[in-house]
C-alpha atoms as a PDB file:
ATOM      1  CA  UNK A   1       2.741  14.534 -13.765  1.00  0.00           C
ATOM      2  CA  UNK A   2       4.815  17.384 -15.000  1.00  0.00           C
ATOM      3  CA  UNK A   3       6.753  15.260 -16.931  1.00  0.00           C
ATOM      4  CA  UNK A   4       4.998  12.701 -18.134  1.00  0.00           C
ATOM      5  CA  UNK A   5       4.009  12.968 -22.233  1.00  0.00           C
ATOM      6  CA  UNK A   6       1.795  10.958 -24.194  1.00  0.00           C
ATOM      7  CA  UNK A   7       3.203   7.617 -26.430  1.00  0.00           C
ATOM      8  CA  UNK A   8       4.180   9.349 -29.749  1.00  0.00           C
ATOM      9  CA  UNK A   9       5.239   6.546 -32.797  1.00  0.00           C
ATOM     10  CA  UNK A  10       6.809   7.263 -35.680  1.00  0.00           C
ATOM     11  CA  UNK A  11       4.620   7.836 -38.901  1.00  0.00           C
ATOM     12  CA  UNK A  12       3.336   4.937 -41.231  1.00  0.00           C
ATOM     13  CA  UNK A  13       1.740   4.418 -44.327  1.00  0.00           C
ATOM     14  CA  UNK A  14      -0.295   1.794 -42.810  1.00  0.00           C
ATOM     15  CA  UNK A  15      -1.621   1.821 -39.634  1.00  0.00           C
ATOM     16  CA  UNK A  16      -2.718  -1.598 -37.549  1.00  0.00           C
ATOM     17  CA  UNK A  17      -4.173  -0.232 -35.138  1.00  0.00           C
ATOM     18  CA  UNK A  18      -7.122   3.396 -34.473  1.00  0.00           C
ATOM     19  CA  UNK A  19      -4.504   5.942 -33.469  1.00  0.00           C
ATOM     20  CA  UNK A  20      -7.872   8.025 -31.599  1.00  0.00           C
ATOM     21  CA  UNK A  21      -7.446   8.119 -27.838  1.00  0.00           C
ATOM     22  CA  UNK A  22      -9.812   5.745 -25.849  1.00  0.00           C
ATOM     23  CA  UNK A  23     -10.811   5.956 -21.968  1.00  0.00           C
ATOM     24  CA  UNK A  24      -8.708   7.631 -19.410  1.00  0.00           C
ATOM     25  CA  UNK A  25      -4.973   8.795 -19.751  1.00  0.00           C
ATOM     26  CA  UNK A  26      -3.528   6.418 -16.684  1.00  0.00           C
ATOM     27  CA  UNK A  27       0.303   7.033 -15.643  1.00  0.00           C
ATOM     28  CA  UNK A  28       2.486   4.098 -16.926  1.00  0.00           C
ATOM     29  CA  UNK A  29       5.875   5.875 -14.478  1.00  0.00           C
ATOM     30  CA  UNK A  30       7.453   2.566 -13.137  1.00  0.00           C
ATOM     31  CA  UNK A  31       7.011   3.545  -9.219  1.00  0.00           C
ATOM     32  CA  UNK A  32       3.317   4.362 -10.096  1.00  0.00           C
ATOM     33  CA  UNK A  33       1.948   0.579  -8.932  1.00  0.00           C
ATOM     34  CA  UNK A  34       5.349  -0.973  -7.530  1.00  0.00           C
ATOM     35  CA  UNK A  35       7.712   0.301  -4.766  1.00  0.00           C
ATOM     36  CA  UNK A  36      10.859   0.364  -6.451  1.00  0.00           C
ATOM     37  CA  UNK A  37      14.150  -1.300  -4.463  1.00  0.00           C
ATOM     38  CA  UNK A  38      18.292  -0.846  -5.477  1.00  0.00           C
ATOM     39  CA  UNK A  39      20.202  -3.457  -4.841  1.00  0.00           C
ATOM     40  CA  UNK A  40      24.034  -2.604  -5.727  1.00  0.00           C
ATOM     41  CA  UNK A  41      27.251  -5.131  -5.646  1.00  0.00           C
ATOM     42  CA  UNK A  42      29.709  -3.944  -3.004  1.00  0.00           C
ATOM     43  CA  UNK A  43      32.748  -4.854  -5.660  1.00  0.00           C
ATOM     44  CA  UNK A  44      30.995  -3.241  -8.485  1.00  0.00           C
ATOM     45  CA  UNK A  45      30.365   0.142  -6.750  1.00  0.00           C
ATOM     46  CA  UNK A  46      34.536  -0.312  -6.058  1.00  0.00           C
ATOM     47  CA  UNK A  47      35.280  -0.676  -9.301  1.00  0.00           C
ATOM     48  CA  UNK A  48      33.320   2.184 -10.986  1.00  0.00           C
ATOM     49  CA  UNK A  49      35.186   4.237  -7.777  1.00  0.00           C
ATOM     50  CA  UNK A  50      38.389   2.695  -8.958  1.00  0.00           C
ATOM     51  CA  UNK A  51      37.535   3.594 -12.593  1.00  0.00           C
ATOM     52  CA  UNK A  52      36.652   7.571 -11.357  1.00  0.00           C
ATOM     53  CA  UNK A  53      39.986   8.176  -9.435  1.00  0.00           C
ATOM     54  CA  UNK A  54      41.924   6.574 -12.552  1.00  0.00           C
ATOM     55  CA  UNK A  55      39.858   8.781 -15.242  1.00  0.00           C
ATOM     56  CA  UNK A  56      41.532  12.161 -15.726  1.00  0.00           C
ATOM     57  CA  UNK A  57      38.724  14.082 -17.529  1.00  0.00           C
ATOM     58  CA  UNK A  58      36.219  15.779 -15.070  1.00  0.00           C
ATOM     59  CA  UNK A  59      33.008  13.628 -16.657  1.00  0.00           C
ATOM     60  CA  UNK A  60      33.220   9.990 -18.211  1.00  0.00           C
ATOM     61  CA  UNK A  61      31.124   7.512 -19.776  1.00  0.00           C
ATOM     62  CA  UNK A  62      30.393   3.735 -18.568  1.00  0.00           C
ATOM     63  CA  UNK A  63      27.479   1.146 -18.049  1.00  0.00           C
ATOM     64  CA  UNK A  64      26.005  -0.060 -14.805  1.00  0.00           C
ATOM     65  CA  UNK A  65      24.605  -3.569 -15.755  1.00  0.00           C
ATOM     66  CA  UNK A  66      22.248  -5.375 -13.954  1.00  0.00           C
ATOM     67  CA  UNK A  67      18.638  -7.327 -13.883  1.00  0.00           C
ATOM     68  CA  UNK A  68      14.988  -5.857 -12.854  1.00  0.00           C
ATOM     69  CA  UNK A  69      12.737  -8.521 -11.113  1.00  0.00           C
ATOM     70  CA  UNK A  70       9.118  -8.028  -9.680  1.00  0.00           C
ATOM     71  CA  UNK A  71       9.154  -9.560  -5.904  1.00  0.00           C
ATOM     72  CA  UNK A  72       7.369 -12.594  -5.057  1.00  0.00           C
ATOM     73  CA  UNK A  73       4.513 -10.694  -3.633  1.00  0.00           C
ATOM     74  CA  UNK A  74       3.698  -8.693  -7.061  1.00  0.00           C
ATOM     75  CA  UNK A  75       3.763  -5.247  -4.876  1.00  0.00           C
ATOM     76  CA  UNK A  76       7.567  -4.169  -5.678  1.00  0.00           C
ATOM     77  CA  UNK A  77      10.350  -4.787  -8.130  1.00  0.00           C
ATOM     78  CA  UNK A  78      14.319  -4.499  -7.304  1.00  0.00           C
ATOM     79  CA  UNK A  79      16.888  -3.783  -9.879  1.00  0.00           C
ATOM     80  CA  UNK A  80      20.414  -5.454  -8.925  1.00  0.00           C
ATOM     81  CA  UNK A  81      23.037  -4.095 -10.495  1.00  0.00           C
ATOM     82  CA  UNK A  82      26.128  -6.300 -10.385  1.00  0.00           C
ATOM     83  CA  UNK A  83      28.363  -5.707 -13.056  1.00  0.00           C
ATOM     84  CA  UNK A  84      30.465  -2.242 -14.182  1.00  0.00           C
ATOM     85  CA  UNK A  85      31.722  -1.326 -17.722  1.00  0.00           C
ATOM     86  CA  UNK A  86      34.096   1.558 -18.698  1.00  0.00           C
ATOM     87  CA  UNK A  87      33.048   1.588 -22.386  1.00  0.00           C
ATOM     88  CA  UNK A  88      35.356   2.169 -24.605  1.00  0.00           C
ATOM     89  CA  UNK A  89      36.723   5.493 -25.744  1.00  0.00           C
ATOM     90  CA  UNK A  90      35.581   5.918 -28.967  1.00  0.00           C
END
């Protein structure tokens, strides 16, 4: 609750839609209706290890990749991430 700030959007000559607030302010947090699961590859958590021990600076950049599904009984979603990326050093 803390954390959590209105929607802002950028300004426009032309609106398409009443900018003035209507009804209650409702929390839109992703855990706030759904029980959120991790599901992580075995091989990909080994190569983003791999990747670490190999990277001499302290900090480094990459990209977890993976896919966010709602479960078959609407009540929880699971992101599954399966794939690793260094990124490139640019």
């Amino acid at each position: 609750p803390k954390r959590m700030v209105p929607f802002s959007f950028p300004l426009s000559k032309c609106a398409l839609w009443d900018p003035v607030p209507m009804g209650d302010v409702i929390g839109a947090h992703i855990t706030y209706y759904r029980n959120p699961k991790l599901s992580l590859v075995e091989k990909t958590l080994r190569l983003a290890y791999r990747h670490a021990k190999q990277n001499e600076k302290k900090s480094f950049s990459c990209f977890l990749l993976g896919t966010l599904a709602v479960d078959e009984d609407g009540e929880g979603i699971t992101l599954t991430i399966d794939r690793f990326d260094p990124g490139r050093e640019v």
